[in-house]
N, C-alpha and C. Protein backbone atom coordinates (compact mmCIF):
# COMPACT_ATOMS: atom_id res chain seq x y z
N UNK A 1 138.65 136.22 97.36
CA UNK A 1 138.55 135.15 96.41
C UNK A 1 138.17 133.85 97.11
N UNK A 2 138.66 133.37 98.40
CA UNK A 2 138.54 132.63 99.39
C UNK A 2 137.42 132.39 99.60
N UNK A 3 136.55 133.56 99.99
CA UNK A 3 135.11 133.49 100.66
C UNK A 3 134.29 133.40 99.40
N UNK A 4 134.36 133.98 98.06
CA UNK A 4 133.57 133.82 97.21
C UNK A 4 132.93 132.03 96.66
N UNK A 5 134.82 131.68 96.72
CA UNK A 5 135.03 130.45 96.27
C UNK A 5 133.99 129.41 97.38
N UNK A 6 134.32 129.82 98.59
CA UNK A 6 133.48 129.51 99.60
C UNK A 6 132.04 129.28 99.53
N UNK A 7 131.59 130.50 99.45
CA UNK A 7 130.38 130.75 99.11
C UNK A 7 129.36 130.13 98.16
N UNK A 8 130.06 129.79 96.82
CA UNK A 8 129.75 128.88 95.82
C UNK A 8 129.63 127.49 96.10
N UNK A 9 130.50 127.09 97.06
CA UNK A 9 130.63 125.54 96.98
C UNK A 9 129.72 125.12 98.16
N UNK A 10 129.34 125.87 99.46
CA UNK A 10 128.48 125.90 100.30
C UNK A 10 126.95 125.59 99.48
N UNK A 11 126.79 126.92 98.55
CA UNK A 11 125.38 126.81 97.61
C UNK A 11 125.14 125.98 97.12
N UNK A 12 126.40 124.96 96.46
CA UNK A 12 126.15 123.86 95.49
C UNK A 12 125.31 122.47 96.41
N UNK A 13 126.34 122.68 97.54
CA UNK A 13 126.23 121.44 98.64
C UNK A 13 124.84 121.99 98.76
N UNK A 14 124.37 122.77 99.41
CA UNK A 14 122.34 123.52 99.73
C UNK A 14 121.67 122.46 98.90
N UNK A 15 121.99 122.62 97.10
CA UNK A 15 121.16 122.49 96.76
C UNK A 15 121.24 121.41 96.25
N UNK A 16 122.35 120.16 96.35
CA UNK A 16 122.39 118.74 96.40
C UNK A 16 121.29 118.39 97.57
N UNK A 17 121.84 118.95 98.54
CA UNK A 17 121.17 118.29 99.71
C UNK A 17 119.65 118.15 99.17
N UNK A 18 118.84 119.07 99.06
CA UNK A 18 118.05 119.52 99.34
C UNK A 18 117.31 118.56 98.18
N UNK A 19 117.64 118.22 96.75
CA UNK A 19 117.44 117.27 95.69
C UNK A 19 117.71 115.84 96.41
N UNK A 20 118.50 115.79 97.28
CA UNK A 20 118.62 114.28 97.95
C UNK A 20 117.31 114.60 98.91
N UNK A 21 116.76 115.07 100.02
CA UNK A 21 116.12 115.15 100.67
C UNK A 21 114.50 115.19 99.71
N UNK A 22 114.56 115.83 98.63
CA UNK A 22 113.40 115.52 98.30
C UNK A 22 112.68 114.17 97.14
N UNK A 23 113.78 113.41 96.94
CA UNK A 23 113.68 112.05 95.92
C UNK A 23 114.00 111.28 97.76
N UNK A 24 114.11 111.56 98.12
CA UNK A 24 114.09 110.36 99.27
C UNK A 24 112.71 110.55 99.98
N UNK A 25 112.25 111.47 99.96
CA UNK A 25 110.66 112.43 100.43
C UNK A 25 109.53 111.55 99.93
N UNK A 26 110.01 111.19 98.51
CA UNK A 26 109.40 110.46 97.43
C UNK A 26 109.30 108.94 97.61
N UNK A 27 110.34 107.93 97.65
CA UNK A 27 110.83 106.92 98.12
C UNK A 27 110.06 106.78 99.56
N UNK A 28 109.92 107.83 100.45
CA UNK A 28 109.05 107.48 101.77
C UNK A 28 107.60 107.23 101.35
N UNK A 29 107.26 108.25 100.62
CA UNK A 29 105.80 108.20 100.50
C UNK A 29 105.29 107.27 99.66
N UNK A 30 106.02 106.69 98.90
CA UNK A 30 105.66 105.00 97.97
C UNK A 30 105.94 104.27 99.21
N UNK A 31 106.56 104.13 99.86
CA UNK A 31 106.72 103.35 101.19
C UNK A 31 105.83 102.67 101.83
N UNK A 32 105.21 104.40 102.30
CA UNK A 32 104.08 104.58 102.96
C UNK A 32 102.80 104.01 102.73
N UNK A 33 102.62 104.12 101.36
CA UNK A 33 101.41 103.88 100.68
C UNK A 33 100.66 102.75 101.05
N UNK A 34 99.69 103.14 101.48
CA UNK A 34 98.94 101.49 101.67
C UNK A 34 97.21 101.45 101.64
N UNK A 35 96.64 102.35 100.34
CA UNK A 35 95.70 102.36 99.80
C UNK A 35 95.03 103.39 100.88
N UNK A 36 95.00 104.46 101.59
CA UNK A 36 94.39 104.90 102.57
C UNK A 36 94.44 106.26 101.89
N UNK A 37 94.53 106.13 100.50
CA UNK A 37 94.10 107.73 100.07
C UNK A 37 95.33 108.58 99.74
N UNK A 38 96.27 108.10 99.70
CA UNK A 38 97.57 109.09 99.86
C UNK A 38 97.85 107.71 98.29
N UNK A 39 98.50 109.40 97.08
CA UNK A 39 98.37 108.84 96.27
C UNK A 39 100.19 108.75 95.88
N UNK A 40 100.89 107.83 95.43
CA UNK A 40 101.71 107.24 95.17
C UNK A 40 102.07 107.75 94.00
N UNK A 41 103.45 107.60 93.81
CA UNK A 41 104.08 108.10 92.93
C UNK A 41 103.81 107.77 91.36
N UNK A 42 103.47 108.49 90.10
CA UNK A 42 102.89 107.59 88.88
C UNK A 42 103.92 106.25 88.72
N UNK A 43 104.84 105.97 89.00
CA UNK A 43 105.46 104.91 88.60
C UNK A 43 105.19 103.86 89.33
N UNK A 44 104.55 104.02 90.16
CA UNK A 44 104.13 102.84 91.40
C UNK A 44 102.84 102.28 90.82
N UNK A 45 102.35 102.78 90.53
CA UNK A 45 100.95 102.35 89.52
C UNK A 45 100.96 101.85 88.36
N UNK A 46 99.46 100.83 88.53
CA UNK A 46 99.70 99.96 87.09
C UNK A 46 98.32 100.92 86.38
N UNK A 47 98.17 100.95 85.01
CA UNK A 47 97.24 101.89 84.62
C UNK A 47 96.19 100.50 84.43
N UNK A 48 94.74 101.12 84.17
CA UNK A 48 94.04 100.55 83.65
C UNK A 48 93.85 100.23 82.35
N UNK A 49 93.64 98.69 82.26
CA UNK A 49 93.71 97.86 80.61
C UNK A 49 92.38 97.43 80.49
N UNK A 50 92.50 96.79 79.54
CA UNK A 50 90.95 95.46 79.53
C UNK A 50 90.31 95.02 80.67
N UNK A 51 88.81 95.13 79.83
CA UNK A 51 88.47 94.41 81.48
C UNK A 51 87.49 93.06 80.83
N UNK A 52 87.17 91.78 82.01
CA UNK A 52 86.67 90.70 81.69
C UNK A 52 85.73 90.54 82.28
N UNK A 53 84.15 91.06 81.71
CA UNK A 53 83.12 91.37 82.18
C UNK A 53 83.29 92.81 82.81
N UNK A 54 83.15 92.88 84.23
CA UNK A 54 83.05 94.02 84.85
C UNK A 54 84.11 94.00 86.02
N UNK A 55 85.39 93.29 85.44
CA UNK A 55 86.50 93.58 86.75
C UNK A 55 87.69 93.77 85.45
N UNK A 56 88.25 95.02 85.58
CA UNK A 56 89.11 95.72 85.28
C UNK A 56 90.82 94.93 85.37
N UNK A 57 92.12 94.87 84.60
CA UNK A 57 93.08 94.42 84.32
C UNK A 57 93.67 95.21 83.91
N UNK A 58 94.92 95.17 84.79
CA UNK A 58 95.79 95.58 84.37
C UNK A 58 96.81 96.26 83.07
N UNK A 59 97.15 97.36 82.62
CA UNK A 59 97.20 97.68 81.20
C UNK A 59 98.61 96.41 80.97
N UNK A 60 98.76 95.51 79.78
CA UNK A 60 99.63 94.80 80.05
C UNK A 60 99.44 93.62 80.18
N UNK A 61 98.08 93.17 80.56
CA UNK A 61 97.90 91.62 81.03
C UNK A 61 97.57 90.84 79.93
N UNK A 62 98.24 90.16 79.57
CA UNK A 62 97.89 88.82 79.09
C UNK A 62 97.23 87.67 78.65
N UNK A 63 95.80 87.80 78.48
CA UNK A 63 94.66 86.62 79.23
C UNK A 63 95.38 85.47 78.34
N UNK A 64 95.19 84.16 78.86
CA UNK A 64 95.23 83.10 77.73
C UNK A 64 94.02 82.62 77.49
N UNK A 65 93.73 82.88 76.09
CA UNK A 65 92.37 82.57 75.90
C UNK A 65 92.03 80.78 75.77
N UNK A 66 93.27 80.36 75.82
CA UNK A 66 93.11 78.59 75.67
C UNK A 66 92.76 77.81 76.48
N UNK A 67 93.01 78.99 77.69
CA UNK A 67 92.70 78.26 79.19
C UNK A 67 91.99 79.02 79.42
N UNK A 68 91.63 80.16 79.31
CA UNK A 68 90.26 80.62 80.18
C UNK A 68 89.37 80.01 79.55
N UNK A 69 87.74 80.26 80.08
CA UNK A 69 86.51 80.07 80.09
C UNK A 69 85.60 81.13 80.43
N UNK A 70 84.93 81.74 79.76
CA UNK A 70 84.43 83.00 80.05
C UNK A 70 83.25 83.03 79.47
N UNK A 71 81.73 83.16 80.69
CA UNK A 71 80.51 82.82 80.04
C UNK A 71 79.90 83.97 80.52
N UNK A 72 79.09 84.59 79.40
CA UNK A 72 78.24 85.96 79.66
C UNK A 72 79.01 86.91 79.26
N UNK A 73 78.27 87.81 79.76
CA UNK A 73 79.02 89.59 79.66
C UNK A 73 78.80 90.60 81.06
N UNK A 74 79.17 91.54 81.09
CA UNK A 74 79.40 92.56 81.73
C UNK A 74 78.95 92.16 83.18
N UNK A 75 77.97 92.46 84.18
CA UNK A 75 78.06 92.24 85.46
C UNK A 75 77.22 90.30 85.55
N UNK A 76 77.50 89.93 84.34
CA UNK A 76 76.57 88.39 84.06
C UNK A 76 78.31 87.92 84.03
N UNK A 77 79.03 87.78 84.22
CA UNK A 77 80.10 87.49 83.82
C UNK A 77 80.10 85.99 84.60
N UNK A 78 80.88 85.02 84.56
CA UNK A 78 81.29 83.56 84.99
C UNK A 78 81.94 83.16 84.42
N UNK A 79 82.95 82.07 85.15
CA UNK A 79 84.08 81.44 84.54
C UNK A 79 85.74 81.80 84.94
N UNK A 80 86.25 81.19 84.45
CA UNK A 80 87.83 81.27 84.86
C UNK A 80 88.85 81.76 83.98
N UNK A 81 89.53 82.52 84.24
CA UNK A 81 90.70 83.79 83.06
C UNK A 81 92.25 83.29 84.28
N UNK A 82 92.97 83.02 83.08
CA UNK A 82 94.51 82.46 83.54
C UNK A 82 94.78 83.60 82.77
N UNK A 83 96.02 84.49 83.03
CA UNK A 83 96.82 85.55 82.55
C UNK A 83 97.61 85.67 83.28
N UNK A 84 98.60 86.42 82.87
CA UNK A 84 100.16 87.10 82.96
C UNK A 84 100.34 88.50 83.04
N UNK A 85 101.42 89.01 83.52
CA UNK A 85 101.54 90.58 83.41
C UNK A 85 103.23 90.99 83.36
N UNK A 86 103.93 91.53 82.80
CA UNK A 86 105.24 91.79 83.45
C UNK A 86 105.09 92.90 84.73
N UNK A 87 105.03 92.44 85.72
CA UNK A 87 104.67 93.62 86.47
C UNK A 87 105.19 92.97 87.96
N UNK A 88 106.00 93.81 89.35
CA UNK A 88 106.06 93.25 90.05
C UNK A 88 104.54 92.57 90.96
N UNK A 89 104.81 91.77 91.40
CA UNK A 89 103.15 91.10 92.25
C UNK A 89 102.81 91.92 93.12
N UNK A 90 103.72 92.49 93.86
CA UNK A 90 103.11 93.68 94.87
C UNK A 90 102.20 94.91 94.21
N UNK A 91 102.80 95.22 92.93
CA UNK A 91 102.13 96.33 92.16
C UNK A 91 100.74 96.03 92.10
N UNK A 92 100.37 94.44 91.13
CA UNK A 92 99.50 93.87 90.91
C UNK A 92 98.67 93.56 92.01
N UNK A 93 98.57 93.01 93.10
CA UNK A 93 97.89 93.37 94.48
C UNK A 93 97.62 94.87 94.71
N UNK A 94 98.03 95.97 94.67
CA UNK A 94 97.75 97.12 94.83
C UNK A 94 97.21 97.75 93.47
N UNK A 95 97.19 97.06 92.63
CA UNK A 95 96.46 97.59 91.63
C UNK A 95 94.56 97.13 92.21
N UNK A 96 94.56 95.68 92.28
CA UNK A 96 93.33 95.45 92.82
C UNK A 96 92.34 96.20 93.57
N UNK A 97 93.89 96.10 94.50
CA UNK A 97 93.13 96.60 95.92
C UNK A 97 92.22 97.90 95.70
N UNK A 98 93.29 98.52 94.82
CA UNK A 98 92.71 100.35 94.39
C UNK A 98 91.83 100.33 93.49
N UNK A 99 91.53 99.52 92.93
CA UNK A 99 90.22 99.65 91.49
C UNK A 99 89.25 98.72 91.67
N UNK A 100 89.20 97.38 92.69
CA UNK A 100 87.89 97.10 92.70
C UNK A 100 86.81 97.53 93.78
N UNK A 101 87.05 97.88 94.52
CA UNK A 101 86.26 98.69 95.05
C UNK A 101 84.99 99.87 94.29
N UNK A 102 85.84 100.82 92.96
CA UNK A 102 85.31 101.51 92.54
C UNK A 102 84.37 100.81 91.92
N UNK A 103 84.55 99.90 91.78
CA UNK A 103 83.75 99.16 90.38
C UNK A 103 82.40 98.97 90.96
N UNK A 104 82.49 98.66 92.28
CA UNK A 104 81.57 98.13 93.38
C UNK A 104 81.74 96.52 93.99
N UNK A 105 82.80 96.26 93.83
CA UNK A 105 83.32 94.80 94.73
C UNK A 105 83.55 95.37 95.88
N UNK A 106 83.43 94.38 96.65
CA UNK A 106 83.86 94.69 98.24
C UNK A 106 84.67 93.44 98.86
N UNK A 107 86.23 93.80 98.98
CA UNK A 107 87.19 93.25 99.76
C UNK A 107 85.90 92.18 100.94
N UNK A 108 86.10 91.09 100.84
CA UNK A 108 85.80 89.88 101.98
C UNK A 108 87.08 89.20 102.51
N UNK A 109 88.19 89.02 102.02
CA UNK A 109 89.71 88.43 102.26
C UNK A 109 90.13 88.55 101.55
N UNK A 110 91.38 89.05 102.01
CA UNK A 110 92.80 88.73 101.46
C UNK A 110 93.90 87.76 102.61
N UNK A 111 94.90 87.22 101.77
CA UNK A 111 95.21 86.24 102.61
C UNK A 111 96.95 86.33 101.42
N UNK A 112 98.24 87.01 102.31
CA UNK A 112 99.16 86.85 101.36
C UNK A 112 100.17 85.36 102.36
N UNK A 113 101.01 84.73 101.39
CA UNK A 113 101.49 83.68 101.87
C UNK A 113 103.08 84.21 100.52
N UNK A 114 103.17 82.89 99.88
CA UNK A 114 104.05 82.96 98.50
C UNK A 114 103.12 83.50 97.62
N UNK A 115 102.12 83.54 97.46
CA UNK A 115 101.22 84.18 96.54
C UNK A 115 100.19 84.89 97.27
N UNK A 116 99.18 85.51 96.74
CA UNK A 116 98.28 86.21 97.57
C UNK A 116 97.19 86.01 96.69
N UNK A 117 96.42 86.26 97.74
CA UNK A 117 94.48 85.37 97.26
C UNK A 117 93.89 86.69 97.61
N UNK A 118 92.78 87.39 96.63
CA UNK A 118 91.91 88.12 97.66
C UNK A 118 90.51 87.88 96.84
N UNK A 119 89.55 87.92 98.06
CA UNK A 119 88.18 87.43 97.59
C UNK A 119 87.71 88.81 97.47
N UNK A 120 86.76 89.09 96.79
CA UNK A 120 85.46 90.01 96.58
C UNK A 120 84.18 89.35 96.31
N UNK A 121 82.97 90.73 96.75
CA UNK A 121 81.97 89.63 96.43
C UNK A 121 81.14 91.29 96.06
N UNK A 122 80.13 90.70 95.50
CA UNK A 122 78.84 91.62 94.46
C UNK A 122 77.89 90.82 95.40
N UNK A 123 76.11 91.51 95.30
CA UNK A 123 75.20 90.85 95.70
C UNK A 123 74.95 89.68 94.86
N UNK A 124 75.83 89.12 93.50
CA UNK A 124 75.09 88.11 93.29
C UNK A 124 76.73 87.26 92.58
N UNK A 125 77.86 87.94 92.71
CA UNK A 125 78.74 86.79 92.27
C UNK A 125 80.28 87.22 93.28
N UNK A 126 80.62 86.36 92.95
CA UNK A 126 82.01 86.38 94.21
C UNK A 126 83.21 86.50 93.29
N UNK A 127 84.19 86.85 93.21
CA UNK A 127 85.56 86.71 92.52
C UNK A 127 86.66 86.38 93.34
N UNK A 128 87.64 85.51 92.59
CA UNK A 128 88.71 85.34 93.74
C UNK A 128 89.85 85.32 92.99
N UNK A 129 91.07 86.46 93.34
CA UNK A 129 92.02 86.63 92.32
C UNK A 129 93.16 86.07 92.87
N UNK A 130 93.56 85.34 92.39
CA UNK A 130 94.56 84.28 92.92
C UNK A 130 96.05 85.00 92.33
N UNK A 131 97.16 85.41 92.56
CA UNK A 131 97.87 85.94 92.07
C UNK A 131 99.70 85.89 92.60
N UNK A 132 99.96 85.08 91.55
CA UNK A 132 101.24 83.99 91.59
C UNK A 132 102.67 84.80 91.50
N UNK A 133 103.81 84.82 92.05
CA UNK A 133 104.36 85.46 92.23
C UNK A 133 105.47 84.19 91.16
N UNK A 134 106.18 84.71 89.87
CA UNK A 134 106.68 83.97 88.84
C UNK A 134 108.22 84.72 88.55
N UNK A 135 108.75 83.74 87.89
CA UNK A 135 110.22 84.56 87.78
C UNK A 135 110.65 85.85 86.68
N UNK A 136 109.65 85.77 85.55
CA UNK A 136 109.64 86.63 85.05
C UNK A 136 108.29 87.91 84.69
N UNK A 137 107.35 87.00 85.43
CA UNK A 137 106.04 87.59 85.17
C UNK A 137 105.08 86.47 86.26
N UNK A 138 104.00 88.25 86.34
CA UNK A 138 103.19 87.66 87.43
C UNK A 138 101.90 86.48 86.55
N UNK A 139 101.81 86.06 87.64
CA UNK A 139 100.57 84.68 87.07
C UNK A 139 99.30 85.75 87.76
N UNK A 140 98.00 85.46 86.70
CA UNK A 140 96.81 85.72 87.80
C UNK A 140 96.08 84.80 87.39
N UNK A 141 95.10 84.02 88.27
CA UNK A 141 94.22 83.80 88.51
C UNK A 141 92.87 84.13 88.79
N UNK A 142 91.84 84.68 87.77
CA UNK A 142 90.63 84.92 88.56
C UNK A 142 89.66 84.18 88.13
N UNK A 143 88.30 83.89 89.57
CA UNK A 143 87.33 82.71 89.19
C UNK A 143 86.32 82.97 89.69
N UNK A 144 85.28 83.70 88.73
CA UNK A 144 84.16 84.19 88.74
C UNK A 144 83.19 83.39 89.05
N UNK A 145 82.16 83.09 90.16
CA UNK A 145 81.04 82.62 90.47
C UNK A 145 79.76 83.12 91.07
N UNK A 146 78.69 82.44 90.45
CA UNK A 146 77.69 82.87 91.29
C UNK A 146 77.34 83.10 93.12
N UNK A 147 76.93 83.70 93.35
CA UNK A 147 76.50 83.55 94.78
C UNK A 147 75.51 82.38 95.29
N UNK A 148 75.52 81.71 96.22
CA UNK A 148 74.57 80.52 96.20
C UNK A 148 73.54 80.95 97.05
């Protein structure tokens, strides 16, 4: 009865462990993550929402249309978009990082401080997403210009 009882409570402990070892497995590899192809857990990700012209936002964002300025369309795009997101700012930086590229922007700087700035540029316009780290929600900033 001893060893049975044994036996059972050994198995139980196996297979705690083994549920702790693999949600912590998980927790490493969001860790880890740092846009190099290794894909992150769905909750670490922001999905894709609206986009303003031809740069993609966050599902969730906000624009204020009172303060932006937004001239043209699709890769003609210019002008300035103030928005919001409930989302942590780190997410929102790694949302960037991972979707403009596809679009065909190409990373020129990033620069994180209290907020983080990252430039992109097209052969004929530059973007710079300015992105504010707020107490209940992230601020963004982006400011579409021509190339000179």
């Amino acid at each position: 009865m001893l060893r049975t009882l044994f036996g059972a409570v050994m198995s139980v402990a196996m297979l705690a462990g083994l549920a702790v070892s693999a949600q912590s497995g998980d927790a490493e590899a969001a860790a880890a993550y740092d846009g190099t192809g290794v894909k992150p857990p769905e909750e670490l990700v922001l999905q894709i929402g609206r986009a303003v012209g031809d740069i993609r936002l966050p599902v969730g964002t906000r624009v204020d249309s009172k303060k932006s300025s937004i001239y043209g369309s699709g890769p003609n795009t210019y002008g300035r978009v103030f928005a919001d997101i409930r989302a942590e700012t780190d997410l929102v930086m790694r949302f960037f990082l991972d979707n403009m590229p596809g679009d065909g922007w190409e990373l020129i700087s990033e620069f994180q401080s209290d907020d983080i700035t990252l430039v992109y540029q097209k052969p004929t316009r530059v973007v710079v997403v300015l992105i504010e780290r707020g107490k209940r929600t992230t601020d963004l900033r982006l400011t579409l210009t021509p190339r000179s």
